[in-house]
N, C-alpha and C. Protein backbone atom coordinates (compact mmCIF):
# COMPACT_ATOMS: atom_id res chain seq x y z
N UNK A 1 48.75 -92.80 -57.03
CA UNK A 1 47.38 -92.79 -57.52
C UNK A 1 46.48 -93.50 -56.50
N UNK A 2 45.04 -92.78 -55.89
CA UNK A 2 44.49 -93.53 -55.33
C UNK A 2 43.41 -94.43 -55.60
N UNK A 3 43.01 -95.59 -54.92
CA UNK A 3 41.76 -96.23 -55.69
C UNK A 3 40.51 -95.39 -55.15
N UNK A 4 40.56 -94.64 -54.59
CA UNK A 4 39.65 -93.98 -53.66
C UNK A 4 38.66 -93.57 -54.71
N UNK A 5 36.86 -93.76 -54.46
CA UNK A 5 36.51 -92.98 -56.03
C UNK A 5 35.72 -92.04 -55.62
N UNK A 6 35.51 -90.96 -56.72
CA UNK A 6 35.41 -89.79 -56.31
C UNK A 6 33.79 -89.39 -55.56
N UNK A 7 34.11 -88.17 -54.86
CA UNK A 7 32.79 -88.31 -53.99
C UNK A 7 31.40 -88.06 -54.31
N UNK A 8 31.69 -86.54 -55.86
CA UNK A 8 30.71 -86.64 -56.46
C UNK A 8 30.23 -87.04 -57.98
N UNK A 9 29.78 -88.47 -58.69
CA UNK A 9 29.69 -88.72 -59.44
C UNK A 9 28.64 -89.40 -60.08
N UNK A 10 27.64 -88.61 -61.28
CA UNK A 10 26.36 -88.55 -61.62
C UNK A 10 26.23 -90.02 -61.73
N UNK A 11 25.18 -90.66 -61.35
CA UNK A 11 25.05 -92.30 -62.08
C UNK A 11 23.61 -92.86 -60.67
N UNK A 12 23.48 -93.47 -61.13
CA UNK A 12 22.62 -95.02 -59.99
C UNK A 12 23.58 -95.70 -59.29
N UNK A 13 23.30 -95.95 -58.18
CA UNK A 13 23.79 -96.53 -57.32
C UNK A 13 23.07 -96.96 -56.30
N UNK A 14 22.91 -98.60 -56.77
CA UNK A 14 22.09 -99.82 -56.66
C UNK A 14 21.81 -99.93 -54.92
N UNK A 15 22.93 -100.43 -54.48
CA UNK A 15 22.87 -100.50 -53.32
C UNK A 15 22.93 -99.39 -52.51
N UNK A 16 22.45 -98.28 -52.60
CA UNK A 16 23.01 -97.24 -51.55
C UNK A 16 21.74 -96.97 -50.72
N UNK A 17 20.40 -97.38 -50.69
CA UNK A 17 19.73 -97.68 -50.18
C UNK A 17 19.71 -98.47 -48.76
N UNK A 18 19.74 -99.79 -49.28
CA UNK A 18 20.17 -101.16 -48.50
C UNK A 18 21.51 -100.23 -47.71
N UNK A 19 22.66 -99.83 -47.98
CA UNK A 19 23.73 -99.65 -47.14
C UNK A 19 23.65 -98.90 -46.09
N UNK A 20 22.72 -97.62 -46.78
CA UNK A 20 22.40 -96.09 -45.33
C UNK A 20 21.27 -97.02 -44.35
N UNK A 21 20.38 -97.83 -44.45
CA UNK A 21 19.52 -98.34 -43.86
C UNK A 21 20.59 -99.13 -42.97
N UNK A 22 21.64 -99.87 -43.14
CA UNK A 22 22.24 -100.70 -42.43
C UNK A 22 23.40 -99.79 -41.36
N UNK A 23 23.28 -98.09 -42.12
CA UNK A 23 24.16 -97.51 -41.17
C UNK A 23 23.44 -96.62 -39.91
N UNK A 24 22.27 -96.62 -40.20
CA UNK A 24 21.19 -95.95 -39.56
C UNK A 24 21.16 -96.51 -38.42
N UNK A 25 21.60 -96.00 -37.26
CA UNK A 25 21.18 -95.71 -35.48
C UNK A 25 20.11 -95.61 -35.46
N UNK A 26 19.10 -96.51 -35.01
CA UNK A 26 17.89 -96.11 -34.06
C UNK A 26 18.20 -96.06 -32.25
N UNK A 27 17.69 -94.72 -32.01
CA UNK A 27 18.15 -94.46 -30.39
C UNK A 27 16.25 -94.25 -29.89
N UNK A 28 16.02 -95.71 -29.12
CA UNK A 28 15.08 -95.24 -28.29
C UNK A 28 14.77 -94.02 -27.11
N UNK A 29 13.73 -92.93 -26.99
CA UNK A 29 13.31 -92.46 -26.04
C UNK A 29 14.31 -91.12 -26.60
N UNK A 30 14.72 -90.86 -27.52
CA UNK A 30 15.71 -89.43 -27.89
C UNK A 30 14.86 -88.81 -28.80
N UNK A 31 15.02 -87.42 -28.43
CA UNK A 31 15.06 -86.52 -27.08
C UNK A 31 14.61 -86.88 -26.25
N UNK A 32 13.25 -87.90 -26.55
CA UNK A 32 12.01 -87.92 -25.10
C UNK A 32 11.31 -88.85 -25.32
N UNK A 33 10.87 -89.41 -24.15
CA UNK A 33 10.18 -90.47 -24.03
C UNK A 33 9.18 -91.12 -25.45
N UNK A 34 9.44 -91.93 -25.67
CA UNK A 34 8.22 -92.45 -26.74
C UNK A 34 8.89 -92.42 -28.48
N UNK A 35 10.07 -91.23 -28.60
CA UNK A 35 10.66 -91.28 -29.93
C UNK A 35 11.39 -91.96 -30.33
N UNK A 36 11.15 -93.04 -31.47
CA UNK A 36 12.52 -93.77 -31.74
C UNK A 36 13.40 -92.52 -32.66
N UNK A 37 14.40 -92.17 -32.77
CA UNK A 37 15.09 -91.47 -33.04
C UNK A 37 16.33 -92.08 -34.23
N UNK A 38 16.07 -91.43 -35.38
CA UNK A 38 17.12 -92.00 -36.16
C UNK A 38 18.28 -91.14 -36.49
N UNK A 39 19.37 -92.17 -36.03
CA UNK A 39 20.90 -91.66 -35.66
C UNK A 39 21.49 -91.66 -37.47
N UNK A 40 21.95 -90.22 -37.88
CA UNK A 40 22.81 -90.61 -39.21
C UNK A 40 23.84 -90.26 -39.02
N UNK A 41 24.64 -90.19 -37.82
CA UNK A 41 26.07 -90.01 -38.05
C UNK A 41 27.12 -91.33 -38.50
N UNK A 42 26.56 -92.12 -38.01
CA UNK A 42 27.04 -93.04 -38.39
C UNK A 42 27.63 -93.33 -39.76
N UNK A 43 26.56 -92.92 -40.78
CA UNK A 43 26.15 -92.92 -42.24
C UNK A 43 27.48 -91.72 -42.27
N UNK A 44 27.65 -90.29 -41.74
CA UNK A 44 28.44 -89.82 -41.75
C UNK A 44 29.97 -89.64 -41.64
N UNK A 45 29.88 -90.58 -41.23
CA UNK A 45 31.34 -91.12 -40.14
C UNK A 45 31.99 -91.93 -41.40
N UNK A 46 31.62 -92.56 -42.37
CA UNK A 46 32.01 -93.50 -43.70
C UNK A 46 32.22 -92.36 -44.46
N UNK A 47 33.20 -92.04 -44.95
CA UNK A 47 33.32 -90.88 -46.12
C UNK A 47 33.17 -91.77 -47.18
N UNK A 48 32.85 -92.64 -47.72
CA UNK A 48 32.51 -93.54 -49.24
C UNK A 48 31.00 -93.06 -49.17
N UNK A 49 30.26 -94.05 -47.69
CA UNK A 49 28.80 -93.58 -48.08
C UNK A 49 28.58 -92.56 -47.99
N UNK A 50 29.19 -91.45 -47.03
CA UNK A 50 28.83 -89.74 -47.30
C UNK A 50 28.58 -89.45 -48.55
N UNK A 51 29.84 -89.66 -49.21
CA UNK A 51 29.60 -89.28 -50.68
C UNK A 51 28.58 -89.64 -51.24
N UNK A 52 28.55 -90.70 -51.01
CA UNK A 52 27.37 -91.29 -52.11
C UNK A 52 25.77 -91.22 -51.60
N UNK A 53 25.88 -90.84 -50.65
CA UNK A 53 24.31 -89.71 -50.08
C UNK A 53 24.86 -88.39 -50.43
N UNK A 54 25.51 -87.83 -50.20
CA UNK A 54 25.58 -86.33 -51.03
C UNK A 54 25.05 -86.11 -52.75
N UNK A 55 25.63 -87.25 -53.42
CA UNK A 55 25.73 -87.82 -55.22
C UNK A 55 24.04 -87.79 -54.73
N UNK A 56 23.97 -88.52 -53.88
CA UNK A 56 22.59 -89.17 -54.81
C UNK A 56 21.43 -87.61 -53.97
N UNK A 57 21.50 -87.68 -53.23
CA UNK A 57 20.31 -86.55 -52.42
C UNK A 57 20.50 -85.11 -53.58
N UNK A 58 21.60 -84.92 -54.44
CA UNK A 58 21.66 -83.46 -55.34
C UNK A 58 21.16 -84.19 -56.40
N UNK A 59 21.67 -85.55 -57.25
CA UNK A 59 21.00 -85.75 -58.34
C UNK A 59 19.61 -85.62 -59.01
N UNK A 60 18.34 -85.44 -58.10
CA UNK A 60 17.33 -85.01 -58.79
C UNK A 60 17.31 -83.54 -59.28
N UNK A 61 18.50 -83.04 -58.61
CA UNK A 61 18.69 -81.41 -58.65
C UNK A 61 19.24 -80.64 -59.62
N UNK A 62 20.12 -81.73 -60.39
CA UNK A 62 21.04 -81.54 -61.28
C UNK A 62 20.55 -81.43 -62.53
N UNK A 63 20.91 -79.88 -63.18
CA UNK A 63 20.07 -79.47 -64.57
C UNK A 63 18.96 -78.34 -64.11
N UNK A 64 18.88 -78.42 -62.93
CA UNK A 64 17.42 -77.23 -62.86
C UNK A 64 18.05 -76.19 -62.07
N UNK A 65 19.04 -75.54 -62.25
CA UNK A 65 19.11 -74.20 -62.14
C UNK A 65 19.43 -74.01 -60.65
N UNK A 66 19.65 -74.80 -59.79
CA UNK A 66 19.98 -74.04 -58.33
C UNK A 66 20.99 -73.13 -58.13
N UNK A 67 20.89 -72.30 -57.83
CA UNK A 67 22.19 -71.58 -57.71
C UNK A 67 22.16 -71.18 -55.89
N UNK A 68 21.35 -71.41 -55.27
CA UNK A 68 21.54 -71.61 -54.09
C UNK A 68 20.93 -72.96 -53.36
N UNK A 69 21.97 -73.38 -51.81
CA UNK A 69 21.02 -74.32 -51.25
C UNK A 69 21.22 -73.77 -49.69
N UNK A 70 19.92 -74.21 -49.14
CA UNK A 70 19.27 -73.34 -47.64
C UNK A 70 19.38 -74.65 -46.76
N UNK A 71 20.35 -75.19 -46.37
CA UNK A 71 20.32 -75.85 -44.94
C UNK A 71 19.72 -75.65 -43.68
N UNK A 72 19.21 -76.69 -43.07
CA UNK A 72 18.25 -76.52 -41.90
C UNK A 72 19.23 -77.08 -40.78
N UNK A 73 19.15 -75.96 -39.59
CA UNK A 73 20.08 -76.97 -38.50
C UNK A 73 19.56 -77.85 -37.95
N UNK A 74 20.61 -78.54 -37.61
CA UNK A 74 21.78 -78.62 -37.94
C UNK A 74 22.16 -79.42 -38.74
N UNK A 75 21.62 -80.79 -38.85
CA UNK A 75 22.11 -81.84 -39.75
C UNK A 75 22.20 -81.40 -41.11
N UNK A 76 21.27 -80.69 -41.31
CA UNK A 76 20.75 -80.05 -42.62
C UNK A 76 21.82 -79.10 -43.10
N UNK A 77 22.72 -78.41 -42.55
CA UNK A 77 24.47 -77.98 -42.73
C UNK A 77 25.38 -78.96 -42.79
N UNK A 78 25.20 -79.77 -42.19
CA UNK A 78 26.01 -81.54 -42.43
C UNK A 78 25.96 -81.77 -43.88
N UNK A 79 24.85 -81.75 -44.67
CA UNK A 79 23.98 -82.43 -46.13
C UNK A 79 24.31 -81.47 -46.81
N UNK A 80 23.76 -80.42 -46.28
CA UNK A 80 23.37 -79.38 -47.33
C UNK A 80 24.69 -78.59 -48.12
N UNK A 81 25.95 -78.48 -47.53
CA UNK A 81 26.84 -77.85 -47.69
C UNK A 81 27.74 -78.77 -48.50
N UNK A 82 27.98 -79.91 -49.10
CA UNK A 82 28.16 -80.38 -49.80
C UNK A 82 27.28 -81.03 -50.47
N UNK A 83 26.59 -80.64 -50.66
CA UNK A 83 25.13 -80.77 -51.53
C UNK A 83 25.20 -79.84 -52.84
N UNK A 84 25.54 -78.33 -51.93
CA UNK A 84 25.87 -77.19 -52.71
C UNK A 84 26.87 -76.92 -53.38
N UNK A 85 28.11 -77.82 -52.68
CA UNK A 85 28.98 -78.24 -53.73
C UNK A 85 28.65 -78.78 -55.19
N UNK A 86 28.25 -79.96 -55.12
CA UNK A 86 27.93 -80.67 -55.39
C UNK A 86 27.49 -80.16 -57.14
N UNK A 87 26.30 -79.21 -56.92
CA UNK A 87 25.32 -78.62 -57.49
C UNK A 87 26.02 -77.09 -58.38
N UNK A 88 26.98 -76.71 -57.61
CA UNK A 88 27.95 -75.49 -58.07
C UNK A 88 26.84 -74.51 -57.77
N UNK A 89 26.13 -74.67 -56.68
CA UNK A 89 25.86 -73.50 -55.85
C UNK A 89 26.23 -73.11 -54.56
N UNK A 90 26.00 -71.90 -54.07
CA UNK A 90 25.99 -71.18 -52.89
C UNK A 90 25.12 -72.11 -51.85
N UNK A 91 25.56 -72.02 -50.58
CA UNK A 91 25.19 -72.32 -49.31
C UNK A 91 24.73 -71.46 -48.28
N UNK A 92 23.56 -71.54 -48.02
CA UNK A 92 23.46 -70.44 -46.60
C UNK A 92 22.46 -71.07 -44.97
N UNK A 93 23.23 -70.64 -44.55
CA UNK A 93 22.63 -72.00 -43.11
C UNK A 93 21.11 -70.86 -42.42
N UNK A 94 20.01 -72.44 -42.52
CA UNK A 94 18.89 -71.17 -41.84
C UNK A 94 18.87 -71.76 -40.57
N UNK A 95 19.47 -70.82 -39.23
CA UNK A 95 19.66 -71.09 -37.97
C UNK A 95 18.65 -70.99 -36.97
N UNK A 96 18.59 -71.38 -35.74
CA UNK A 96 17.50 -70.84 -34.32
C UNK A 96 18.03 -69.68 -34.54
N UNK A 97 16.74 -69.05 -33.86
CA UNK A 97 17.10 -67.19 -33.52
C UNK A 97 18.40 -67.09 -32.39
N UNK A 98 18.99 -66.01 -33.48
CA UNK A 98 19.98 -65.52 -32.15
C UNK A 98 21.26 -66.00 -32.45
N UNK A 99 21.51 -67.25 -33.86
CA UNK A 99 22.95 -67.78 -34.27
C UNK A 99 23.60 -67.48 -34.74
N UNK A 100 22.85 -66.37 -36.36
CA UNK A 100 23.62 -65.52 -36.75
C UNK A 100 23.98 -64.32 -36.71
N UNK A 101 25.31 -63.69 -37.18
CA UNK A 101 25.57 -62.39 -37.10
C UNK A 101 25.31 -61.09 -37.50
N UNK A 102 24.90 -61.29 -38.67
CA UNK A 102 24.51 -60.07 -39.87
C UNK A 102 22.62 -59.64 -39.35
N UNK A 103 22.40 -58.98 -40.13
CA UNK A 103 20.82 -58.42 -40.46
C UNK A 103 20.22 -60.05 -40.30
N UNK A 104 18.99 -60.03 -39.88
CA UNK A 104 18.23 -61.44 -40.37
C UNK A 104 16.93 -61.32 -40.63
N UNK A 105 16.31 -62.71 -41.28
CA UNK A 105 14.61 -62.15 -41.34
C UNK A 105 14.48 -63.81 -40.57
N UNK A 106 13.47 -63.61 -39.91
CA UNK A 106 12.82 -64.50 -39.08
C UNK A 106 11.53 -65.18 -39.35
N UNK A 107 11.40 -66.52 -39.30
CA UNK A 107 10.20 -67.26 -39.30
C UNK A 107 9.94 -67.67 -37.92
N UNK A 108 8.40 -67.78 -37.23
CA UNK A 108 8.10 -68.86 -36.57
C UNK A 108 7.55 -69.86 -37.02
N UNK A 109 7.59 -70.81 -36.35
CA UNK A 109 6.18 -72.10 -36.73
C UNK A 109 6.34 -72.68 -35.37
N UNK A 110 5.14 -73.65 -35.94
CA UNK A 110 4.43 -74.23 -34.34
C UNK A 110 5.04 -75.59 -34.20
N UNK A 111 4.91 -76.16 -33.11
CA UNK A 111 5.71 -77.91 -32.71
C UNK A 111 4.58 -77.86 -31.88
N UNK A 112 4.69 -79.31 -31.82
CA UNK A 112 3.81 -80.13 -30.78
C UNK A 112 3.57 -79.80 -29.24
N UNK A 113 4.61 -79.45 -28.85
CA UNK A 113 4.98 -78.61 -27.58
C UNK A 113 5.26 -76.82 -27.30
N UNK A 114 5.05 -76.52 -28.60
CA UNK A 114 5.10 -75.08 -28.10
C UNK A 114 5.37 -74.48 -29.55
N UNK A 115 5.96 -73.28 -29.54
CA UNK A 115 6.58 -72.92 -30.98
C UNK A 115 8.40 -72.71 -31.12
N UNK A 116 9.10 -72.38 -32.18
CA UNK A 116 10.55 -72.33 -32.78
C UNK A 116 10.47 -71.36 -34.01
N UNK A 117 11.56 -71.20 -33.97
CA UNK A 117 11.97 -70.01 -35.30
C UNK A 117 13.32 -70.21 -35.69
N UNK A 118 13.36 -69.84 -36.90
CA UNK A 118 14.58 -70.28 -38.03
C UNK A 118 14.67 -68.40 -38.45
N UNK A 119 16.22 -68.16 -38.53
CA UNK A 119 16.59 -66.78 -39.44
C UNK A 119 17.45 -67.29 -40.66
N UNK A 120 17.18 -66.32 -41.52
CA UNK A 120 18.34 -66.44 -42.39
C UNK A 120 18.79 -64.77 -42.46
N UNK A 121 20.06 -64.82 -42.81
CA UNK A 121 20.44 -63.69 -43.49
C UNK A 121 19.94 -63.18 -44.14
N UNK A 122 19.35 -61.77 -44.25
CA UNK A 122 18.62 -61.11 -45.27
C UNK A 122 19.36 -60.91 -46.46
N UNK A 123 20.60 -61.19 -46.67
CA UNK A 123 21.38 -61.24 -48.20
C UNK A 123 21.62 -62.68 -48.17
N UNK A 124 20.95 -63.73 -47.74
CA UNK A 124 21.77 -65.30 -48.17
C UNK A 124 21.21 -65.49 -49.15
N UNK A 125 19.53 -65.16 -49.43
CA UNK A 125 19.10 -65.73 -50.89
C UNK A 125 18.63 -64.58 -51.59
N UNK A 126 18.14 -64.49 -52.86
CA UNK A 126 17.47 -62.89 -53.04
C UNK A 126 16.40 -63.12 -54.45
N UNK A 127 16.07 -62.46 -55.11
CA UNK A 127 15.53 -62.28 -56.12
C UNK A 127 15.95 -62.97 -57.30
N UNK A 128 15.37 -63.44 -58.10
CA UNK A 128 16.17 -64.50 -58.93
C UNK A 128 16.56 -66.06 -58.77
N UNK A 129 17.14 -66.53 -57.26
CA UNK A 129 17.48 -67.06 -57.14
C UNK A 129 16.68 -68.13 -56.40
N UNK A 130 17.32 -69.40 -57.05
CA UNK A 130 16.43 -70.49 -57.23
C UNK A 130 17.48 -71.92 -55.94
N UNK A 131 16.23 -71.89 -55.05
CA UNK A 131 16.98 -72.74 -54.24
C UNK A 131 16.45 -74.04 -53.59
N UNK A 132 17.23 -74.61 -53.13
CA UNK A 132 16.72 -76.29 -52.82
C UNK A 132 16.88 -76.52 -51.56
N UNK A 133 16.28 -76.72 -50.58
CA UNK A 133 16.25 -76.88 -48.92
C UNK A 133 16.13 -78.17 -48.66
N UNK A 134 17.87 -78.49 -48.04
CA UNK A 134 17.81 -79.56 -47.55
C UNK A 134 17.96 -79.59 -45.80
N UNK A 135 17.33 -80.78 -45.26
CA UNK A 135 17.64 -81.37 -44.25
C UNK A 135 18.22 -82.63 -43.99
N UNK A 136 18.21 -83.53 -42.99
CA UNK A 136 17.99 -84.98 -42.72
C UNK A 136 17.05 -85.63 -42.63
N UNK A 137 15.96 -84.93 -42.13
CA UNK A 137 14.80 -85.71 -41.90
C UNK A 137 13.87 -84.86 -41.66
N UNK A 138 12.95 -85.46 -42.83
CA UNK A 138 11.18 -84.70 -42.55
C UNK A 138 9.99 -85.96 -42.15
N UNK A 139 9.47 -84.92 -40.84
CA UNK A 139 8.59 -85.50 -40.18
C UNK A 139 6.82 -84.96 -40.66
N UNK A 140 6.68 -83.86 -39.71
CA UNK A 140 5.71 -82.71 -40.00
C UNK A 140 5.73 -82.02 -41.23
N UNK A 141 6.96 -81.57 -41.37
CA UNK A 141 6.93 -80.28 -42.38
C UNK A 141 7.13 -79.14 -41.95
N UNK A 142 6.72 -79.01 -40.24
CA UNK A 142 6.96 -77.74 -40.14
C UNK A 142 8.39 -76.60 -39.90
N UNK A 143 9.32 -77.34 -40.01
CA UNK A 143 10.56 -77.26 -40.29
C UNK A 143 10.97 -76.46 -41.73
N UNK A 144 10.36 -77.45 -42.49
CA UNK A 144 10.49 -77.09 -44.09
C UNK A 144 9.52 -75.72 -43.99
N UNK A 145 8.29 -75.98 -43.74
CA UNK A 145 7.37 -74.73 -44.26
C UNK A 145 8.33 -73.86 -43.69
N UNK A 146 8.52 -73.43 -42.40
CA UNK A 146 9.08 -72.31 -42.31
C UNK A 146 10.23 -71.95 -42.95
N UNK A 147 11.40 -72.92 -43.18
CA UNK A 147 12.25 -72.15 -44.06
C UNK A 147 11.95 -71.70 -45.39
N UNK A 148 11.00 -73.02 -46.28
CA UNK A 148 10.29 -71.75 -47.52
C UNK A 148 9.67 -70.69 -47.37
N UNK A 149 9.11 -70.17 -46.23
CA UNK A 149 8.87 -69.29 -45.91
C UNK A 149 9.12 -68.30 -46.41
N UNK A 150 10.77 -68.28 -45.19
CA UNK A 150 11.85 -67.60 -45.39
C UNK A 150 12.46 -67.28 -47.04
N UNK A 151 12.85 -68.04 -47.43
CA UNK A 151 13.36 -68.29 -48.65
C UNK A 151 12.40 -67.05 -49.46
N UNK A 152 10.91 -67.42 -49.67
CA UNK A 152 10.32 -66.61 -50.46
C UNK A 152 10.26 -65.36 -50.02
N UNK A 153 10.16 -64.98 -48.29
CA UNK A 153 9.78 -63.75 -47.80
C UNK A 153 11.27 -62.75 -48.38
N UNK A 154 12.16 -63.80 -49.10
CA UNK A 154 13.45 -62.26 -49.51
C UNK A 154 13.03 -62.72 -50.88
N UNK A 155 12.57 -63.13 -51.67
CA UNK A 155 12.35 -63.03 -53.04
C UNK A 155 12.51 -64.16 -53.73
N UNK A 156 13.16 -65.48 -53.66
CA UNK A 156 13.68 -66.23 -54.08
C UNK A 156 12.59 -67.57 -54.51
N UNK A 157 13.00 -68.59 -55.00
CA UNK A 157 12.20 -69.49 -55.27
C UNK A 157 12.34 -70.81 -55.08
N UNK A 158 11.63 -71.54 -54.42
CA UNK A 158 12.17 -72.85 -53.85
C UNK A 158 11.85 -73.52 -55.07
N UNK A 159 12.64 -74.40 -55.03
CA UNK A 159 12.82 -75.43 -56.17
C UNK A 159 12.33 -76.83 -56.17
N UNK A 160 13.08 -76.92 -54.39
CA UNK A 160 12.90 -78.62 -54.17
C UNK A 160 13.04 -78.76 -52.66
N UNK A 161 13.13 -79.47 -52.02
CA UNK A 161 13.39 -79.90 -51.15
C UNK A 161 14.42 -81.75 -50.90
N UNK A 162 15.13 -81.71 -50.70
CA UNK A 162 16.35 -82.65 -50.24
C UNK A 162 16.45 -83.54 -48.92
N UNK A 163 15.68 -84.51 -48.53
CA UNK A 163 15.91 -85.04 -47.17
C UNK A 163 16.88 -86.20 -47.46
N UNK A 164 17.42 -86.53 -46.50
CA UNK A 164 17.79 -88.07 -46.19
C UNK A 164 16.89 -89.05 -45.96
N UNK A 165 15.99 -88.93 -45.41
CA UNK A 165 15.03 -89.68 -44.51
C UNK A 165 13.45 -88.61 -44.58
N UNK A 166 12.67 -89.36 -45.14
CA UNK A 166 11.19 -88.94 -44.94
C UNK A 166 10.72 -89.78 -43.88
N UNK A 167 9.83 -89.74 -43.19
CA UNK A 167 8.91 -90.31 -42.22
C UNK A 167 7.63 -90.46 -43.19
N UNK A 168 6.94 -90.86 -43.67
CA UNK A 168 6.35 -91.00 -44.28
C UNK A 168 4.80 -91.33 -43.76
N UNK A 169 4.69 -91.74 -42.61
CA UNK A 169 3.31 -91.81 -41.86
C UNK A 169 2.91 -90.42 -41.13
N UNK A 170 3.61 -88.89 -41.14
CA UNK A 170 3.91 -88.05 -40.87
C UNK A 170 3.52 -87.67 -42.10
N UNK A 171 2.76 -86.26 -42.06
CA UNK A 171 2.28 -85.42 -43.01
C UNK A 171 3.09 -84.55 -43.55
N UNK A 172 4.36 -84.64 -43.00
CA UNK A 172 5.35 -83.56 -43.97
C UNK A 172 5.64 -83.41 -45.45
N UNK A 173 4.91 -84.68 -46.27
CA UNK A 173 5.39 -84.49 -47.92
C UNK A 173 4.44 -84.03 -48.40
N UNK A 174 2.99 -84.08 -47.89
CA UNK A 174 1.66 -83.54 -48.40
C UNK A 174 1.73 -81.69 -47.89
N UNK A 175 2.22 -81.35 -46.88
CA UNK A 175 2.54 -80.01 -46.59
C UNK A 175 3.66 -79.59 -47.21
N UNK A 176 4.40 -80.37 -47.96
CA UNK A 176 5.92 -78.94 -48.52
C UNK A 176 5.30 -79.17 -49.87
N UNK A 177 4.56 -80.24 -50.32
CA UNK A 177 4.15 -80.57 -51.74
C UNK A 177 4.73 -81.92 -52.56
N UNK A 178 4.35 -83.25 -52.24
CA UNK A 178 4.82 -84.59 -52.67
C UNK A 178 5.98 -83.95 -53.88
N UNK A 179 5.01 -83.45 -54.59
CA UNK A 179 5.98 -83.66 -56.09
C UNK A 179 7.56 -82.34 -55.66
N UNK A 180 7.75 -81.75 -54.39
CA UNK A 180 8.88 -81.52 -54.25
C UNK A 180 9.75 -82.00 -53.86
N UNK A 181 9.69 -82.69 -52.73
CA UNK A 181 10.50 -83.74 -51.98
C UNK A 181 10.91 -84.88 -52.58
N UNK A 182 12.33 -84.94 -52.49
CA UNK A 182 12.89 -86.28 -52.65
C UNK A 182 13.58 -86.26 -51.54
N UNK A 183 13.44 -87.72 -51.18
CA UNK A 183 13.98 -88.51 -50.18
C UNK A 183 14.95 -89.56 -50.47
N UNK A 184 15.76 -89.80 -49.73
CA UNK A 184 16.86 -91.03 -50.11
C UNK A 184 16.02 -92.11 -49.44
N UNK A 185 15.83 -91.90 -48.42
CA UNK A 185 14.84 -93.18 -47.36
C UNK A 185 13.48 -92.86 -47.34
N UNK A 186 12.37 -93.80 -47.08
CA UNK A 186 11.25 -93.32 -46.63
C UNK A 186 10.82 -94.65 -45.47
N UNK A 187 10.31 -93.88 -44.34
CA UNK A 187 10.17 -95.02 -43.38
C UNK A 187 8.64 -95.13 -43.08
């Protein structure tokens, strides 16, 4: 028998705040000059706290119907895919152009430096189906907007959105919609 406890289990959990903050990498100048950059592998690398950022990032989710969740790469396939566990839904990864194999539908959006695009599979989400887009970290938003985008441009309906980490002096929760986003951190 192990004492090990299990990874996903509904409840509060006091300290899990205080703990991901203490596992959190800050990497100056990553990618580029001027960004402090926050490292969560670390947070990853602990399978106790994994779990218990997986538990807690699905629990606002739990009861409202997801039957799919839309990961953002990459970290956002890290989270998101046991998220969807989690939730007893489907998983579908929304990639850079050019990652996946099947049919795709494509978003652009704009960055600070130029523009990017996210595909999904034109059968990952569809009509009916009600889904929750997670990442690691929202800055802008423009990450998120484009995958709801996506999400709606095949029929489907976003539900929520899932970060680890909000930036919070960054306009990304006023652009996907405050009252969707939950965050485990906000900095």
């Amino acid at each position: 028998m192990s004492n090990t406890p299990p990874l996903f289990v509904p409840g509060h959990d006091s300290n899990l705040v205080e703990d991901v903050k203490a596992r959190i990498r800050d990497v100056q100048d990553f990618p580029k000059p001027g960004i402090l950059f926050k490292d969560v592998t670390p947070v990853l690398a602990d399978p106790h706290l994994f779990g218990r950022v997986v538990n807690a990032m699905a629990a606002p989710f739990r009861g409202r119907h997801i039957n799919k969740v839309v990961g953002v790469e990459a970290r956002g396939f890290i989270l998101g895919a046991p998220i969807a566990l989690a939730l007893h839904a489907g998983f579908a990864p929304a990639r850079k152009p050019g990652k996946l194999p099947y049919k795709t539908v494509t978003e652009r959006y704009a960055l600070e430096y130029g523009d990017d695009g996210l595909q999904l599979h034109e059968d990952a989400v569809g009509r009916g189906d009600r889904v929750l887009i997670v990442d690691d970290l929202l800055a802008t938003g423009g990450t998120g907007e484009a995958t709801a985008r996506l999400v709606t441009k095949l029929g489907a309906e976003v539900v929520g959105f899932s970060v680890l980490i909000s930036l919070d002096f960054l306009p990304g929760r006023e652009r996907l919609g405050r009252e969707k986003v939950c965050a485990l951190l906000s900095y």
